[in-house]
PDB file of N, CA and C in Angstrom:
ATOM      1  N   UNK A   1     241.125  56.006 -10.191  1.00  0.00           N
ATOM      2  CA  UNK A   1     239.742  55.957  -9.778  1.00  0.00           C
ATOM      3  C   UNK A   1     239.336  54.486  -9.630  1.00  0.00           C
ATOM      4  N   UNK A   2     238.561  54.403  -8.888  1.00  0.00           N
ATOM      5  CA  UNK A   2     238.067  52.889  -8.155  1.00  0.00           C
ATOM      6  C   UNK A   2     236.875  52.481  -9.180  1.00  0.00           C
ATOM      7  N   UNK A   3     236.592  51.355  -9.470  1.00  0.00           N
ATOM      8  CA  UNK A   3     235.850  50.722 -10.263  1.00  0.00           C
ATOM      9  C   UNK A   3     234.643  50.736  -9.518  1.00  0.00           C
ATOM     10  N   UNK A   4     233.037  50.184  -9.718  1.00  0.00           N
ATOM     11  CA  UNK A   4     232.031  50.483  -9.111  1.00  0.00           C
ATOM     12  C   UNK A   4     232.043  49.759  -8.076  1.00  0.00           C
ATOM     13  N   UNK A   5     232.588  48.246  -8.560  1.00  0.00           N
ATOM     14  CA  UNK A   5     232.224  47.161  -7.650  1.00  0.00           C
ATOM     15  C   UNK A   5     233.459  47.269  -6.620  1.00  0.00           C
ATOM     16  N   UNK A   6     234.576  47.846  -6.871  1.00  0.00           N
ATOM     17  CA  UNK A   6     235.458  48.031  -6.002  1.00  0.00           C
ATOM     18  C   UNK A   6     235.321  49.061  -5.004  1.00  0.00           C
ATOM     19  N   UNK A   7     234.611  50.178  -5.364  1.00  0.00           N
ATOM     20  CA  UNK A   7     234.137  51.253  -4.255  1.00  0.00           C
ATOM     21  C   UNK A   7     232.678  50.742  -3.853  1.00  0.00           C
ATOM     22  N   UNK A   8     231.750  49.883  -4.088  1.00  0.00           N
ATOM     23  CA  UNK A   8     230.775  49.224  -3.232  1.00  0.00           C
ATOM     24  C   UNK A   8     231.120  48.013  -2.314  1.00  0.00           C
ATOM     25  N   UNK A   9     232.546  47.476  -2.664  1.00  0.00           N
ATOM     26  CA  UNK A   9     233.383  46.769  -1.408  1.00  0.00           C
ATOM     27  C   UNK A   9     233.684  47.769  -0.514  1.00  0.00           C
ATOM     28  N   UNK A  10     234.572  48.351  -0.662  1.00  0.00           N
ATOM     29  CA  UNK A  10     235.237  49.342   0.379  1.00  0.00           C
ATOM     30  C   UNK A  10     234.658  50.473   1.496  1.00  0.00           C
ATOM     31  N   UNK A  11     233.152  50.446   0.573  1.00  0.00           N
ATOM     32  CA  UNK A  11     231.670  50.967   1.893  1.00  0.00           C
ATOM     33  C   UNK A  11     231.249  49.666   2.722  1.00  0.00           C
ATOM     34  N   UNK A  12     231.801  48.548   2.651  1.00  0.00           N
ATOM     35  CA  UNK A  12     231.888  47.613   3.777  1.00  0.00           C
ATOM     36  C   UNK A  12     232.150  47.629   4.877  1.00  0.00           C
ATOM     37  N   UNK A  13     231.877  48.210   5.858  1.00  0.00           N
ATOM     38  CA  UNK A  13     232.556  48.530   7.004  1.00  0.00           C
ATOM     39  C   UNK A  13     232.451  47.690   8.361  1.00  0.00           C
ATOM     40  N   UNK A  14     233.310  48.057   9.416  1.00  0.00           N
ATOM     41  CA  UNK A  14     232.965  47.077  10.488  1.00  0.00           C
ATOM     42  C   UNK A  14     231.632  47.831  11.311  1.00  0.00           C
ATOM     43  N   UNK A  15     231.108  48.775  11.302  1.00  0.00           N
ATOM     44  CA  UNK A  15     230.225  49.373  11.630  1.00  0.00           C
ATOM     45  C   UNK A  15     228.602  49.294  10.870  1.00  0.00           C
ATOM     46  N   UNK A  16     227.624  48.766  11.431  1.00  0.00           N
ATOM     47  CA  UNK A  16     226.760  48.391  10.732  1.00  0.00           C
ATOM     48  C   UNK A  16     226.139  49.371  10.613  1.00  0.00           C
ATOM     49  N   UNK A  17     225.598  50.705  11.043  1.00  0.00           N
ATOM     50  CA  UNK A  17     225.464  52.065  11.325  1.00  0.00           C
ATOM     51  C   UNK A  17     225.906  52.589   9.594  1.00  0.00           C
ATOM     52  N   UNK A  18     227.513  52.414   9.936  1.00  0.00           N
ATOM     53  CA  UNK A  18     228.504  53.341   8.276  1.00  0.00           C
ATOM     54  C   UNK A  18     228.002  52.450   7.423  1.00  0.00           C
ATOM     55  N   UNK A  19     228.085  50.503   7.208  1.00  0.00           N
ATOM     56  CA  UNK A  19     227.430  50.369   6.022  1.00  0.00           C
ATOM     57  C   UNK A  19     225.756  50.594   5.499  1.00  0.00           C
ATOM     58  N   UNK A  20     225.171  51.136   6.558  1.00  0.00           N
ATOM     59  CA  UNK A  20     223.565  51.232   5.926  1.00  0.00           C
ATOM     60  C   UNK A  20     223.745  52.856   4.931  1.00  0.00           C
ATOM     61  N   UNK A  21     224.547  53.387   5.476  1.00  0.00           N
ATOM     62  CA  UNK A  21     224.921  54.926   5.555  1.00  0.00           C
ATOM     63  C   UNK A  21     225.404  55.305   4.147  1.00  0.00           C
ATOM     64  N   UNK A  22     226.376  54.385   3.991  1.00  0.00           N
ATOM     65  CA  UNK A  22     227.583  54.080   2.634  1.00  0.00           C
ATOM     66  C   UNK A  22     226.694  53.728   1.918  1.00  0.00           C
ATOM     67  N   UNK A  23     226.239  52.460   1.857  1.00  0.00           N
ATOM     68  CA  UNK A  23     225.525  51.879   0.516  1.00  0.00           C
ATOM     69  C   UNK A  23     224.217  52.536   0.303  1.00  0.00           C
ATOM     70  N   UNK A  24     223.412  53.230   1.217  1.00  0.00           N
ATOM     71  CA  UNK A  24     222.235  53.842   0.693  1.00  0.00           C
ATOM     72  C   UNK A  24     222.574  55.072  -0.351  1.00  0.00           C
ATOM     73  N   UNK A  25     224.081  55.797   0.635  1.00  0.00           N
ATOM     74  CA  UNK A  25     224.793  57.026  -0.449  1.00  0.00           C
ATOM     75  C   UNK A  25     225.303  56.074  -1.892  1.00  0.00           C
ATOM     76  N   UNK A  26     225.369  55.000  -1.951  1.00  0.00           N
ATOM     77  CA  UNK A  26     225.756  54.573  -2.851  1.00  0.00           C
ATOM     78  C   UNK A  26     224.903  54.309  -4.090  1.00  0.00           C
ATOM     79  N   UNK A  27     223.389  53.784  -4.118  1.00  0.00           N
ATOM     80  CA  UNK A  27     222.729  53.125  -4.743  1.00  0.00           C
ATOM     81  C   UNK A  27     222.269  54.491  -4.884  1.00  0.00           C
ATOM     82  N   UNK A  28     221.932  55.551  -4.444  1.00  0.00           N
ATOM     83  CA  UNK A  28     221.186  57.189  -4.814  1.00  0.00           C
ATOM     84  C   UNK A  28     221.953  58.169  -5.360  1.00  0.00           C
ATOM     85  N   UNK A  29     223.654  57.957  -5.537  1.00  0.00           N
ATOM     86  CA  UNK A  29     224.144  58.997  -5.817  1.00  0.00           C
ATOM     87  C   UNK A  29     225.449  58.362  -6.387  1.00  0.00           C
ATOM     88  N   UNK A  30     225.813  57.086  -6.738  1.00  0.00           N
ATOM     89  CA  UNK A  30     226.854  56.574  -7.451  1.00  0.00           C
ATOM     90  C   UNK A  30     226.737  57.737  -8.517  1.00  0.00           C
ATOM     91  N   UNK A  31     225.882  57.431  -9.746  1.00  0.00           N
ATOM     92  CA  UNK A  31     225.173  57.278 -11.202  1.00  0.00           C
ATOM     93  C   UNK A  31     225.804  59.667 -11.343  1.00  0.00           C
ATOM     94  N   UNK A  32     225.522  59.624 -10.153  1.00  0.00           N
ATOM     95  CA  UNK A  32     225.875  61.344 -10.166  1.00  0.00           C
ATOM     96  C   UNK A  32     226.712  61.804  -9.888  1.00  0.00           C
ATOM     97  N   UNK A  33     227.803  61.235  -9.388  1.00  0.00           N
ATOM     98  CA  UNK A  33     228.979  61.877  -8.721  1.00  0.00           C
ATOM     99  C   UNK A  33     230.012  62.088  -9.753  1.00  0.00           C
ATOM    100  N   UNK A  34     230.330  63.288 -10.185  1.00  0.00           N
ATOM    101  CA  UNK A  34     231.244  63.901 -11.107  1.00  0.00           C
ATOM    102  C   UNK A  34     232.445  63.467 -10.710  1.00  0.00           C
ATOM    103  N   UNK A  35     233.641  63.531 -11.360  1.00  0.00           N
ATOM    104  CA  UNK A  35     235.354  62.925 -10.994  1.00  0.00           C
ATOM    105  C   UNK A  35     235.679  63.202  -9.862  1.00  0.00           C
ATOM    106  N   UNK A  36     235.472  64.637  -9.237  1.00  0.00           N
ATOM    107  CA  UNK A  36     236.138  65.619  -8.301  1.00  0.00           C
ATOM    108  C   UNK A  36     235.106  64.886  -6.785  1.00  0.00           C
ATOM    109  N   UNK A  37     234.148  64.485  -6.960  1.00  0.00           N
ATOM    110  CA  UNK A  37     233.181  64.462  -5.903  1.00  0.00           C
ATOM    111  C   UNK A  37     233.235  62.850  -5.545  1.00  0.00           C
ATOM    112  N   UNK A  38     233.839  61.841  -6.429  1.00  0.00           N
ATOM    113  CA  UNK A  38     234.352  60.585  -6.397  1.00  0.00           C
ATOM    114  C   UNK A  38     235.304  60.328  -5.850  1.00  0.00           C
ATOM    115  N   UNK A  39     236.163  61.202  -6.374  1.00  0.00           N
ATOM    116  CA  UNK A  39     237.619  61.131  -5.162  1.00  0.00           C
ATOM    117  C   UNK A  39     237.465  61.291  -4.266  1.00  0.00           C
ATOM    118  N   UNK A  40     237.133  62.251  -3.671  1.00  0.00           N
ATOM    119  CA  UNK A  40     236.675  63.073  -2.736  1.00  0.00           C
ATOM    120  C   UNK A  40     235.920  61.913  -1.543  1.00  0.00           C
ATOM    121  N   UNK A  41     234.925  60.759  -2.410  1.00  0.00           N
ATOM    122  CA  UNK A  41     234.145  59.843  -1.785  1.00  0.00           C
ATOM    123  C   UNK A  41     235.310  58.966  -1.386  1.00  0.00           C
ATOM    124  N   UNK A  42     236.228  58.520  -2.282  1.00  0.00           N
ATOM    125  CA  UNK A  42     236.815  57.914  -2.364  1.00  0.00           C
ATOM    126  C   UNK A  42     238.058  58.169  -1.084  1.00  0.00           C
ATOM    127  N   UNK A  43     238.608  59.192  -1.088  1.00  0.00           N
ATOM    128  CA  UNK A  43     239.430  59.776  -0.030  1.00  0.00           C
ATOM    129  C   UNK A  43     238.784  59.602   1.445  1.00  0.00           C
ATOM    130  N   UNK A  44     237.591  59.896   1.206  1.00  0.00           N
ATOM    131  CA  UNK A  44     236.819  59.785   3.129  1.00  0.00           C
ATOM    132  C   UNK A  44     236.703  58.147   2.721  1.00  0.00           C
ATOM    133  N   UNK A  45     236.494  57.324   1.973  1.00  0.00           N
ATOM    134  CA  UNK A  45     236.780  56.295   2.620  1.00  0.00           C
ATOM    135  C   UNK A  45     237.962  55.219   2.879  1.00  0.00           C
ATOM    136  N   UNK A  46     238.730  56.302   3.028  1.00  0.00           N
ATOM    137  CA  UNK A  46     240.245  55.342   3.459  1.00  0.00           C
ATOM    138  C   UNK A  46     240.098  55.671   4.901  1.00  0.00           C
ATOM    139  N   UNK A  47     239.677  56.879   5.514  1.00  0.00           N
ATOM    140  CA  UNK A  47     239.555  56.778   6.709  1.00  0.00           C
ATOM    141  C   UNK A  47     239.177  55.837   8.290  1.00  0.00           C
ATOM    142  N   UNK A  48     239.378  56.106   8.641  1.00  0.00           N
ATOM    143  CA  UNK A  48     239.078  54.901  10.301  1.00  0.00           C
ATOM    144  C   UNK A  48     237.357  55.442  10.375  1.00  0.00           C
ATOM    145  N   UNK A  49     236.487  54.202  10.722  1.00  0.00           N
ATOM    146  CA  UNK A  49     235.141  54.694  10.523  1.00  0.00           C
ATOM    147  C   UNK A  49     234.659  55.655  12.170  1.00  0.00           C
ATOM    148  N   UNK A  50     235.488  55.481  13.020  1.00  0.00           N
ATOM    149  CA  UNK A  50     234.761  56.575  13.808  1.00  0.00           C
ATOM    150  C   UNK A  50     235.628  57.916  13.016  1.00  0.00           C
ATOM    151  N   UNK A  51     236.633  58.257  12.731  1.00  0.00           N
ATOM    152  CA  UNK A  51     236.675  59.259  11.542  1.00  0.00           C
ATOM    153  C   UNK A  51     235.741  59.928  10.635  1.00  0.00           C
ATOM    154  N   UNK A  52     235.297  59.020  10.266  1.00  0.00           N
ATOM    155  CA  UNK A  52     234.653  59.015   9.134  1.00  0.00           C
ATOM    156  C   UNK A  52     233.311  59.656   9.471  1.00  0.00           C
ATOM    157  N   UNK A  53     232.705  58.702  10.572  1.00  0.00           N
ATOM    158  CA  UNK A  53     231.424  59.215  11.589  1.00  0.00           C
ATOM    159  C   UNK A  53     231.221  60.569  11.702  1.00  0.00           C
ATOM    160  N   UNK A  54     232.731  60.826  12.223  1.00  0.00           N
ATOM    161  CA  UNK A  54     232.450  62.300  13.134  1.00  0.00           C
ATOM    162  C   UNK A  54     232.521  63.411  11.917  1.00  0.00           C
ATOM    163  N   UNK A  55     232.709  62.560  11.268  1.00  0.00           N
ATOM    164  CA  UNK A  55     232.670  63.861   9.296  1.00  0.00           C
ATOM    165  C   UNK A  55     231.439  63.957   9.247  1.00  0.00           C
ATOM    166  N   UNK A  56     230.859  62.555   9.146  1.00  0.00           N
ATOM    167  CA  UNK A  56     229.008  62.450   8.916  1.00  0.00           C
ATOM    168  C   UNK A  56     228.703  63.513   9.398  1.00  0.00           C
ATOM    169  N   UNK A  57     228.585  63.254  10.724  1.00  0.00           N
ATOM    170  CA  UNK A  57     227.354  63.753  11.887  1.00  0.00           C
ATOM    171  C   UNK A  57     228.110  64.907  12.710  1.00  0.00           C
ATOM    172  N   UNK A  58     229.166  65.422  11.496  1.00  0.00           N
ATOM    173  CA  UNK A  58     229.521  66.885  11.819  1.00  0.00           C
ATOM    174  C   UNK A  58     229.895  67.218  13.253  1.00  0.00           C
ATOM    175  N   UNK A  59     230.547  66.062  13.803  1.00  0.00           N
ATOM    176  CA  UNK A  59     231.320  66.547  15.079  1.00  0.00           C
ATOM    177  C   UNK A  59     232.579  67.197  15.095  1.00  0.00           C
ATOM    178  N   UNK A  60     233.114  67.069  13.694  1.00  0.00           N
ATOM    179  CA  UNK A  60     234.541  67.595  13.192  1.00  0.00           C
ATOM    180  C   UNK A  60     233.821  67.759  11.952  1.00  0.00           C
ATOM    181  N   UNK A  61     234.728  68.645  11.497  1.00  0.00           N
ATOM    182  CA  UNK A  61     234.743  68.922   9.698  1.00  0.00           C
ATOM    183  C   UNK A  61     235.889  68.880   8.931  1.00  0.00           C
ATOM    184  N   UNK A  62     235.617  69.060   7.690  1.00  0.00           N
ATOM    185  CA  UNK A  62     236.479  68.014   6.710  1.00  0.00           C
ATOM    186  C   UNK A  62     237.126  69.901   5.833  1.00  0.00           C
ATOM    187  N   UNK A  63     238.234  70.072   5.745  1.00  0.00           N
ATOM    188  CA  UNK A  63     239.179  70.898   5.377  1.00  0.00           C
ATOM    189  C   UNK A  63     238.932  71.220   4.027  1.00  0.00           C
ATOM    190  N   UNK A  64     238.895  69.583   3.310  1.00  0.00           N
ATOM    191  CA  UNK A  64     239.019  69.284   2.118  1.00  0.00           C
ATOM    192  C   UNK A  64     237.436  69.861   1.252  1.00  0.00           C
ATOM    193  N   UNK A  65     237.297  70.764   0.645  1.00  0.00           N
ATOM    194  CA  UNK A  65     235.546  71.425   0.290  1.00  0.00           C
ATOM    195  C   UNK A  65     234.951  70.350  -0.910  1.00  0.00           C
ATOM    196  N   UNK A  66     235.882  69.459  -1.625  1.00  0.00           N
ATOM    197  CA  UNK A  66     235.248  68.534  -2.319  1.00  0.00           C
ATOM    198  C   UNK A  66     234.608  67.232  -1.331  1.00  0.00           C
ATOM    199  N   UNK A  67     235.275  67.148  -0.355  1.00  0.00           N
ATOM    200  CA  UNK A  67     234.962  66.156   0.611  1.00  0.00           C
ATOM    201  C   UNK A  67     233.744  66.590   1.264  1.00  0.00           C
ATOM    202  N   UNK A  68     233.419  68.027   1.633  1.00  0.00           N
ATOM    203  CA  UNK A  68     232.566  68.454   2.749  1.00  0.00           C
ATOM    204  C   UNK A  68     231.487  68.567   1.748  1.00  0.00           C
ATOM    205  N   UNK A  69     231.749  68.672   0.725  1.00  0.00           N
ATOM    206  CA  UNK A  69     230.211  68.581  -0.319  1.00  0.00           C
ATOM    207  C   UNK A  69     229.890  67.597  -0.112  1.00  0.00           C
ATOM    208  N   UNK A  70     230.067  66.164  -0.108  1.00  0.00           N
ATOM    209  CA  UNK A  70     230.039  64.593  -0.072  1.00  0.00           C
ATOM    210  C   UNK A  70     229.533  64.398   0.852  1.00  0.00           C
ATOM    211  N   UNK A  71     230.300  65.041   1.687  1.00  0.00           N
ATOM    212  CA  UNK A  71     229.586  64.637   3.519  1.00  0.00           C
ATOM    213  C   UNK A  71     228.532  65.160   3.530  1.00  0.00           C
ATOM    214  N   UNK A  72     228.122  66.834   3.328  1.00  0.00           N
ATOM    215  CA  UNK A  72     226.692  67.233   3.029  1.00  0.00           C
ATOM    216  C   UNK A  72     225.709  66.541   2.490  1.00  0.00           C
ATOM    217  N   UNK A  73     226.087  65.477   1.086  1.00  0.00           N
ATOM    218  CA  UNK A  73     224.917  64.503   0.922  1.00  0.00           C
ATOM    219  C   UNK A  73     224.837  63.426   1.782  1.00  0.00           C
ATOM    220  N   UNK A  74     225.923  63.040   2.190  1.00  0.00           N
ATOM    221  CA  UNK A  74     225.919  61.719   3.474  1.00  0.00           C
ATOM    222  C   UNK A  74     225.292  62.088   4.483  1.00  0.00           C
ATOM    223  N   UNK A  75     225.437  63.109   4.575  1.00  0.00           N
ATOM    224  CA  UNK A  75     224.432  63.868   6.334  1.00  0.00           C
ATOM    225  C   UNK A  75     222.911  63.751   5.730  1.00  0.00           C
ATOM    226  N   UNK A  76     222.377  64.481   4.522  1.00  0.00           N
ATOM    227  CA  UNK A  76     221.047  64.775   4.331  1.00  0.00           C
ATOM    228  C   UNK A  76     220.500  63.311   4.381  1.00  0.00           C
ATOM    229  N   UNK A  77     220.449  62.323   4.694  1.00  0.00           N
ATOM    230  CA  UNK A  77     219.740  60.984   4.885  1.00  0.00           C
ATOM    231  C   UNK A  77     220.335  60.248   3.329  1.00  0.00           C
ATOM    232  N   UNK A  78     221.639  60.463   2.952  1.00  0.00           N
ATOM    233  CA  UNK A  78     222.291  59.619   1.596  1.00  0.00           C
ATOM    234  C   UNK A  78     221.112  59.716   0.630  1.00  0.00           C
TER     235      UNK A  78
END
């Protein structure tokens, strides 16, 4: 598991769009995210950010149901 300050690097993105996106999910829902729902955060962000996007804003969906919970809070406005 990724340390705090190491998973608030890695929502750095080249997309200025994914980092408003990332760090707002970050600062509202770090403090809550249980083990399973961290990874899970943690796993969508190894992805390529138009990847990642099309998870957001539900142009594709995510297989993985710990992941698609995650994305459900990333979609509702983080």
């Amino acid at each position: 598991m990724l340390s705090d300050s190491t998973l608030r690097w890695r929502c750095r993105r080249g997309k200025k769009e994914l980092d408003l996106l990332l760090a707002r999910f970050l600062e509202r829902h770090l403090a809550d995210l249980d083990e399973v729902q961290r990874a899970a955060f943690e796993r969508l962000l190894a992805l390529e950010d138009e990847d990642l996007l099309d998870l957001i804003f539900a142009r594709t969906r995510s297989a993985d149901p710990a992941a698609a919970a995650v994305l459900r809070r990333l979609a509702n406005g983080a």
